[in-house]
C-alpha atoms as a PDB file:
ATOM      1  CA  UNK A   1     188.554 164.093 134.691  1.00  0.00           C
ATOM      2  CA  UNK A   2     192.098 165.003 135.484  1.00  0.00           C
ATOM      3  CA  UNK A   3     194.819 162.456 136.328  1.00  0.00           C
ATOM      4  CA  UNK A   4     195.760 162.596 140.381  1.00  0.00           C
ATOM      5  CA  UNK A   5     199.463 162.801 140.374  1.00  0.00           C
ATOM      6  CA  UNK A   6     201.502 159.750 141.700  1.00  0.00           C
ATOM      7  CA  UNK A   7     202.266 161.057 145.021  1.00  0.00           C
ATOM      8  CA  UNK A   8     197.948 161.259 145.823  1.00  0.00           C
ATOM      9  CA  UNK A   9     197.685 157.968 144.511  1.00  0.00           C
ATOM     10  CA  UNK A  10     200.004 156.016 146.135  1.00  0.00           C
ATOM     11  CA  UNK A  11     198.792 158.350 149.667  1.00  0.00           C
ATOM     12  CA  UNK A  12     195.183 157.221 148.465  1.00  0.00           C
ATOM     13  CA  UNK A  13     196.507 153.294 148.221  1.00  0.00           C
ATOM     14  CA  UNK A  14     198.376 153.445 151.679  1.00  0.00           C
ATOM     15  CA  UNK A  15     195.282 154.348 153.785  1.00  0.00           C
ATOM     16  CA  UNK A  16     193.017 152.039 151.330  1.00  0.00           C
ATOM     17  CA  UNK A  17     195.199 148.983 151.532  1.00  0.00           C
ATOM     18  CA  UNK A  18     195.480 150.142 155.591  1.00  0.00           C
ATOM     19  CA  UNK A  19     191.682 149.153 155.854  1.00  0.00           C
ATOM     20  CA  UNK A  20     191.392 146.694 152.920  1.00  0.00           C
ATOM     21  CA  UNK A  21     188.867 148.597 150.976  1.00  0.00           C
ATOM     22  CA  UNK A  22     191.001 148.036 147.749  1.00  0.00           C
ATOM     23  CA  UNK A  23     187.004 147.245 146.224  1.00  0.00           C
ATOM     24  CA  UNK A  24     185.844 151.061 147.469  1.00  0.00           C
ATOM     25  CA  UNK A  25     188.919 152.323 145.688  1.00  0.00           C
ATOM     26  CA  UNK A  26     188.209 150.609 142.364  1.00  0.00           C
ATOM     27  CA  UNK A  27     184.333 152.100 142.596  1.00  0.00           C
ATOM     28  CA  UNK A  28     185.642 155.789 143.089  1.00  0.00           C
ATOM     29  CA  UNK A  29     186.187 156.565 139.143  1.00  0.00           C
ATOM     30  CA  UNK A  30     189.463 157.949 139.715  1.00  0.00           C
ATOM     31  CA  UNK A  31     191.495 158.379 136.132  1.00  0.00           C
ATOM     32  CA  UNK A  32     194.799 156.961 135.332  1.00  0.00           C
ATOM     33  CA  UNK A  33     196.935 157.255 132.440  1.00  0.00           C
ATOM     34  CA  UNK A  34     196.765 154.417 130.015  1.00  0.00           C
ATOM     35  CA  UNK A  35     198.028 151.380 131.712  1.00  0.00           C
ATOM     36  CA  UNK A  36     198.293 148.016 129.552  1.00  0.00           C
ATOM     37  CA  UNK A  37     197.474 145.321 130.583  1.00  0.00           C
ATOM     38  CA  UNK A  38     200.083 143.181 132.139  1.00  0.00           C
ATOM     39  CA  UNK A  39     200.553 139.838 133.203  1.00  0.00           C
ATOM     40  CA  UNK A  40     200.520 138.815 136.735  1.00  0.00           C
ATOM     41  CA  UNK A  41     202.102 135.871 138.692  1.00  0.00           C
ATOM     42  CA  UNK A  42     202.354 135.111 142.424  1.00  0.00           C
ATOM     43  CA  UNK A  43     204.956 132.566 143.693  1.00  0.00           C
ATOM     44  CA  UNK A  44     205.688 130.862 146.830  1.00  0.00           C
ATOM     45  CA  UNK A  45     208.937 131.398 148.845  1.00  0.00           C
ATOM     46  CA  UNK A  46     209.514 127.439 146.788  1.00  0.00           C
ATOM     47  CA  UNK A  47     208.660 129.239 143.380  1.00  0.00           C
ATOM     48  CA  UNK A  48     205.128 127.374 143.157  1.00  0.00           C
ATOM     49  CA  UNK A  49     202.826 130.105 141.322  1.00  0.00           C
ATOM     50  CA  UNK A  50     199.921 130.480 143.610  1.00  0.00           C
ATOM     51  CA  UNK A  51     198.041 132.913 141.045  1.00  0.00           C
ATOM     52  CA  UNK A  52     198.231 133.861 137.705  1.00  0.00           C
ATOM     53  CA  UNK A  53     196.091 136.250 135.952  1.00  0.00           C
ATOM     54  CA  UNK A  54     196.343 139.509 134.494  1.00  0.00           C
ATOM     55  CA  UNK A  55     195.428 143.147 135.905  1.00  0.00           C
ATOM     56  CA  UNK A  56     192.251 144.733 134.505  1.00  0.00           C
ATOM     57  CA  UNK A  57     191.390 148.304 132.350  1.00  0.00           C
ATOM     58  CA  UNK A  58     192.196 149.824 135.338  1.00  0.00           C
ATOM     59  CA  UNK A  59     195.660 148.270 136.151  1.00  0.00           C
ATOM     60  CA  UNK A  60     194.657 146.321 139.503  1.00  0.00           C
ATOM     61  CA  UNK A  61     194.357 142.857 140.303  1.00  0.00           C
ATOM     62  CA  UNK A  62     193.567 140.856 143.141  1.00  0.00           C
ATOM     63  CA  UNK A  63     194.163 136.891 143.993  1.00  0.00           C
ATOM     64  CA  UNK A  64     191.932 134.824 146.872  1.00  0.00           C
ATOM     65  CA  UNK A  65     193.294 134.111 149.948  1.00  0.00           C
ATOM     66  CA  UNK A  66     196.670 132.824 150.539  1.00  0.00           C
ATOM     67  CA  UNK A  67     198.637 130.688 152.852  1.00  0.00           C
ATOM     68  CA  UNK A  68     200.667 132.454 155.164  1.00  0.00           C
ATOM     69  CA  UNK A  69     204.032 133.184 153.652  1.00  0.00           C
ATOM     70  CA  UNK A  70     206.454 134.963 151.831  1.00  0.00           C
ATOM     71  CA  UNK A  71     205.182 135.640 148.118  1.00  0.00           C
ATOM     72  CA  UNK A  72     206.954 137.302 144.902  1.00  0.00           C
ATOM     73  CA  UNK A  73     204.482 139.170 142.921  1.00  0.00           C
ATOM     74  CA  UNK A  74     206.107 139.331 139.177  1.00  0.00           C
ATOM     75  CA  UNK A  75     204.778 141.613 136.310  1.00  0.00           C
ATOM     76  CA  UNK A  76     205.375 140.999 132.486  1.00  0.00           C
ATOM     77  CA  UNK A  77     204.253 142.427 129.524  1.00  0.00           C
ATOM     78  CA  UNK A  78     202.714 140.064 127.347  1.00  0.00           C
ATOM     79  CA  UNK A  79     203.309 141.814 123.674  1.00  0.00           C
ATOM     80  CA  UNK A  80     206.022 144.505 125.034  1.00  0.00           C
ATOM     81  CA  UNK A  81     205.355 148.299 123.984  1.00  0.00           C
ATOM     82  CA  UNK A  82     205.056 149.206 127.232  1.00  0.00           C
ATOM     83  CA  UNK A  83     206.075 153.032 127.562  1.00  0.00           C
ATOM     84  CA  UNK A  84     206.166 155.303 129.998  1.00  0.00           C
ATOM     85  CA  UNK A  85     207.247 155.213 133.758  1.00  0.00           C
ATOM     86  CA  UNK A  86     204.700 153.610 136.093  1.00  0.00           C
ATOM     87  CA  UNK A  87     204.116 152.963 140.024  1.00  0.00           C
ATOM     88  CA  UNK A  88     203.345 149.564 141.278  1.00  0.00           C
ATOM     89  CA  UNK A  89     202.061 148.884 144.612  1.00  0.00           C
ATOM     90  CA  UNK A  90     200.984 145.593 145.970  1.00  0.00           C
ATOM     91  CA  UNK A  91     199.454 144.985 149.618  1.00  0.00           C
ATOM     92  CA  UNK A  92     198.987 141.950 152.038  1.00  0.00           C
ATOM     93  CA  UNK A  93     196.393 143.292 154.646  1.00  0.00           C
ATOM     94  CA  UNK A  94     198.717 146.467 155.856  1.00  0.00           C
ATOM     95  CA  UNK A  95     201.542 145.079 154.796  1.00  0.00           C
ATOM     96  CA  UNK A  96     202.604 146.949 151.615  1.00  0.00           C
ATOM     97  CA  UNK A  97     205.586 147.084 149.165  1.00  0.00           C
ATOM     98  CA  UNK A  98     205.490 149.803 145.914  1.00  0.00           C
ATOM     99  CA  UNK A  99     208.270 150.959 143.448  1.00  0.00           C
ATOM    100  CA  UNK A 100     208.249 153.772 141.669  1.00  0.00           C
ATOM    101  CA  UNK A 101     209.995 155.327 137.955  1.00  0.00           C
ATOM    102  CA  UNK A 102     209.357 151.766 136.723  1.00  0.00           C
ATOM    103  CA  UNK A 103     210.203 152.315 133.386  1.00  0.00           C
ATOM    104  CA  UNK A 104     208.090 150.335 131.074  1.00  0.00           C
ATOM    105  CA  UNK A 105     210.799 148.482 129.034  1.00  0.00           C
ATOM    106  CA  UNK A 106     211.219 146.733 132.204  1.00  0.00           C
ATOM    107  CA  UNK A 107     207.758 144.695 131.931  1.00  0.00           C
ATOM    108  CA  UNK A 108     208.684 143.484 128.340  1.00  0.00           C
ATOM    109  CA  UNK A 109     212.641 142.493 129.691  1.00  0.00           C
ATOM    110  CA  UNK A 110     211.958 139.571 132.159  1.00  0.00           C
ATOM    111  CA  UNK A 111     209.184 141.497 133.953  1.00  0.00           C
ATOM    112  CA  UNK A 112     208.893 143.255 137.498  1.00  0.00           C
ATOM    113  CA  UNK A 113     208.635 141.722 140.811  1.00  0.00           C
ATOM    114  CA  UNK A 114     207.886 142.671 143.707  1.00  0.00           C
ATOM    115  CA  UNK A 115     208.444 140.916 147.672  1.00  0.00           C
ATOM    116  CA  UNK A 116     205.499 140.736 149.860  1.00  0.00           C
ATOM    117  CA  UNK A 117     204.768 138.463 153.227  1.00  0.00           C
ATOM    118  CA  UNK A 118     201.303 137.276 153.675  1.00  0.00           C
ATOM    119  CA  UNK A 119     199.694 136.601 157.008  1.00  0.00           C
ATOM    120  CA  UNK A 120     196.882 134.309 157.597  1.00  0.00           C
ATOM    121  CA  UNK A 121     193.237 134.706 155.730  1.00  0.00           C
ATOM    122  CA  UNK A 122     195.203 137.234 153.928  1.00  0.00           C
ATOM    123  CA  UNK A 123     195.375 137.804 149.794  1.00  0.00           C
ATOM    124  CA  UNK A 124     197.869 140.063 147.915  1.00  0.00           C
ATOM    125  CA  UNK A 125     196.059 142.807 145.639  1.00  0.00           C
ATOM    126  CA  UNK A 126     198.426 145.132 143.467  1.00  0.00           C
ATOM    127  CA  UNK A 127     197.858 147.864 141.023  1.00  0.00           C
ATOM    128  CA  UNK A 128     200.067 149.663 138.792  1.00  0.00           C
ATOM    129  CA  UNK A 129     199.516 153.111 137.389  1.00  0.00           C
ATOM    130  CA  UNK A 130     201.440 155.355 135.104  1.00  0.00           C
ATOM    131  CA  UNK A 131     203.226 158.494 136.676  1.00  0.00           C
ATOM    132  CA  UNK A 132     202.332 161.286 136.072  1.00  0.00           C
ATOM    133  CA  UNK A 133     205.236 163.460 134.556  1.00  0.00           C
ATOM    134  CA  UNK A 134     203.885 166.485 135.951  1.00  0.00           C
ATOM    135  CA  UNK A 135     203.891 165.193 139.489  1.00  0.00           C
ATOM    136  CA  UNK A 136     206.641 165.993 141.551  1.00  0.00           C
ATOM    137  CA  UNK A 137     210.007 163.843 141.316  1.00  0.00           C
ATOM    138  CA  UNK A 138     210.816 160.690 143.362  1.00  0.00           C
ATOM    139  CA  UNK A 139     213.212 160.385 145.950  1.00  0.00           C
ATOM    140  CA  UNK A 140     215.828 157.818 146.578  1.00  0.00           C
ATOM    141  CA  UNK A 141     213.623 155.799 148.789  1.00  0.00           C
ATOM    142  CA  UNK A 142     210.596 155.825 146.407  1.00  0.00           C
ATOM    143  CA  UNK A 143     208.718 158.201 148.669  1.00  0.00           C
ATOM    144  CA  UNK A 144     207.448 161.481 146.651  1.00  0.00           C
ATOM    145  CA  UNK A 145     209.350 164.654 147.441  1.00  0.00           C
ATOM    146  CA  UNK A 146     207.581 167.895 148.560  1.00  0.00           C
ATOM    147  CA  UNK A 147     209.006 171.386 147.590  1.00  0.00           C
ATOM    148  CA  UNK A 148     209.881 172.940 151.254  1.00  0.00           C
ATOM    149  CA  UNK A 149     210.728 177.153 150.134  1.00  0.00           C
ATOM    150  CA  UNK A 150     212.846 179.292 152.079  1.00  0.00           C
ATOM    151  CA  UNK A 151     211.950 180.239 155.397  1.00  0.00           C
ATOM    152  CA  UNK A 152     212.125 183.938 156.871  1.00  0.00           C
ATOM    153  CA  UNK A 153     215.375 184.014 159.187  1.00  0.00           C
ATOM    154  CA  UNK A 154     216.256 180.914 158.527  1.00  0.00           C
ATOM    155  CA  UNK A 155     219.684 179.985 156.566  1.00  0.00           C
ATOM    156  CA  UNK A 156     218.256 176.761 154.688  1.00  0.00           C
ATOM    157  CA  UNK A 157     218.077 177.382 151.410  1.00  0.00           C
ATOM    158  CA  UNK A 158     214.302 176.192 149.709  1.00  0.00           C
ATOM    159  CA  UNK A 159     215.122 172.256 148.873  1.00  0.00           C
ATOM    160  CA  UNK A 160     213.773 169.027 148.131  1.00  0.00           C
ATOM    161  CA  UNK A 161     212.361 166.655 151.362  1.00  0.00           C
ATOM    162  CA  UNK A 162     210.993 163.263 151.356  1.00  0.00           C
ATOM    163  CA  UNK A 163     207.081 163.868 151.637  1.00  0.00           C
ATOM    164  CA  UNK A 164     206.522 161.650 154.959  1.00  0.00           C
ATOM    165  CA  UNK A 165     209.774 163.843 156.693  1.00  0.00           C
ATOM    166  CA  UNK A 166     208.448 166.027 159.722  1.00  0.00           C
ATOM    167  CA  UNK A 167     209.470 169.127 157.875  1.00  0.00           C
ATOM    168  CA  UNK A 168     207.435 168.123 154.525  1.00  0.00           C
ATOM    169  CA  UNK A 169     204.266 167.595 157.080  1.00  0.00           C
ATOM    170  CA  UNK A 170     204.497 170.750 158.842  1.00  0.00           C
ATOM    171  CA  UNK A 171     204.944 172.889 155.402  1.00  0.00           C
ATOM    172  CA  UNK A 172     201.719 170.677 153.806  1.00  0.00           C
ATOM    173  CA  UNK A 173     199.867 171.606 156.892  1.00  0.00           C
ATOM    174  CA  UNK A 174     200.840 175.151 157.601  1.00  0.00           C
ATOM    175  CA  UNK A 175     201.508 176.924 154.546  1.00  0.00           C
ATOM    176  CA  UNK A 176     199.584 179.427 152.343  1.00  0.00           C
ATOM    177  CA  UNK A 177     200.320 177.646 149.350  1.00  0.00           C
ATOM    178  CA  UNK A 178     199.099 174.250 148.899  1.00  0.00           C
ATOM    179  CA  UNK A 179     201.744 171.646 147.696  1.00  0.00           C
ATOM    180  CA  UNK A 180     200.208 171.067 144.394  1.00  0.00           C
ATOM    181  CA  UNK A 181     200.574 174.723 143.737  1.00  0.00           C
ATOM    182  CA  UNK A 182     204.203 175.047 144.781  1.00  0.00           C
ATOM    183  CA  UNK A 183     204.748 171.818 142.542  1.00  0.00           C
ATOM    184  CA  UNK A 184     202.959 172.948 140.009  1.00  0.00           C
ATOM    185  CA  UNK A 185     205.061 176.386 139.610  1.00  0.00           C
ATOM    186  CA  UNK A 186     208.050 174.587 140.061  1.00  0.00           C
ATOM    187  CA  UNK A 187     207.030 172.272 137.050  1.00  0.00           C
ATOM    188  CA  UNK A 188     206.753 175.856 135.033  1.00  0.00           C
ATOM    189  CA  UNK A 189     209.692 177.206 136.119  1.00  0.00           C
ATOM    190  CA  UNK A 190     208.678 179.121 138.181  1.00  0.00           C
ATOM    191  CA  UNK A 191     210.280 179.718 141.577  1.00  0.00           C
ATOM    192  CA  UNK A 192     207.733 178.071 144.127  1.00  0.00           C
ATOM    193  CA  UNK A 193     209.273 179.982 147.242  1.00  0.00           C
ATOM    194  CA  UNK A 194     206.666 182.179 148.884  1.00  0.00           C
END
């Protein structure tokens, strides 16, 4: 089975974590790149861990409900080695918070956390996943970029666009291409411009 490419998984995690079926995403076999495991602690806002565990083969983890509250989710690599760039996403009932480009050294020097506020009869689940370096880059605000190509009459010259930006949703909707195509020839060199 081929590896989904960041971008799909974190869209996949949104609209799971949206409805709280973080269980029905664990049960869909989809494939990941090698992802260590890591250790995994959950503080109060007064630094009291409320959790500690680790996340599974398959990177996630998830803790029983939680008192309402502001929580920091931290990440640390047990034995270090951790290579690679990963995504991390961790939810509260729709309230999510993810990074992205995490580079793995990170886990190993004083770990990654993460912010998240929990509302009542909520828990925090998380998973992190290694990008994919095929997939397309990462914007400034974490979001994945879609290629947008030059448009007949138009001046704009074929560019880079945040993937949730009104222009990245109409090319995704209405263009011959499919993203993952343009992407992918854009990965080859290629010019993805229709």
């Amino acid at each position: 089975m081929a590896r989904l490419p960041i971008y799909t998984i974190l869209r996949l995690m949104k609209n799971l974590i949206r409805n709280t079926a973080l269980s029905l995403f664990l049960s869909a076999g989809l494939a990941y790149g090698a992802v260590p495991s890591l250790n995994v602690t959950v503080s109060d806002a007064h630094g009291k861990a409320a959790f500690k565990g680790a996340t599974n083969s398959k990177g996630t983890f998830s803790t029983s409900k939680l008192t309402p509250g502001n929580y920091v989710v931290q990440f640390q690599s047990p034995s270090g080695g951790v290579t690679g760039n990963y995504a991390i996403v961790v939810s509260a009932g729709s309230k999510k918070v993810s990074a992205a480009g995490v580079a793995g050294e990170k886990f190993a020097k004083g770990g990654v956390a993460l912010k998240v506020d929990v509302g009542a009869g909520l828990n925090i689940a998380g998973q992190v996943a290694m990008e994919d370096k095929n997939s397309a880059p990462m914007g400034s605000n974490g979001k994945p970029m879609v290629w947008i190509g030059k448009r007949t009459g138009s001046n704009m010259a074929a560019h880079w666009a945040n993937s949730d930006s009104a222009e990245a949703k109409e090319v995704q909707t209405s263009g011959s291409l499919s993203t993952k195509n343009m992407q992918d020839r854009q990965n080859q060199s290629q010019s993805p411009g229709l």
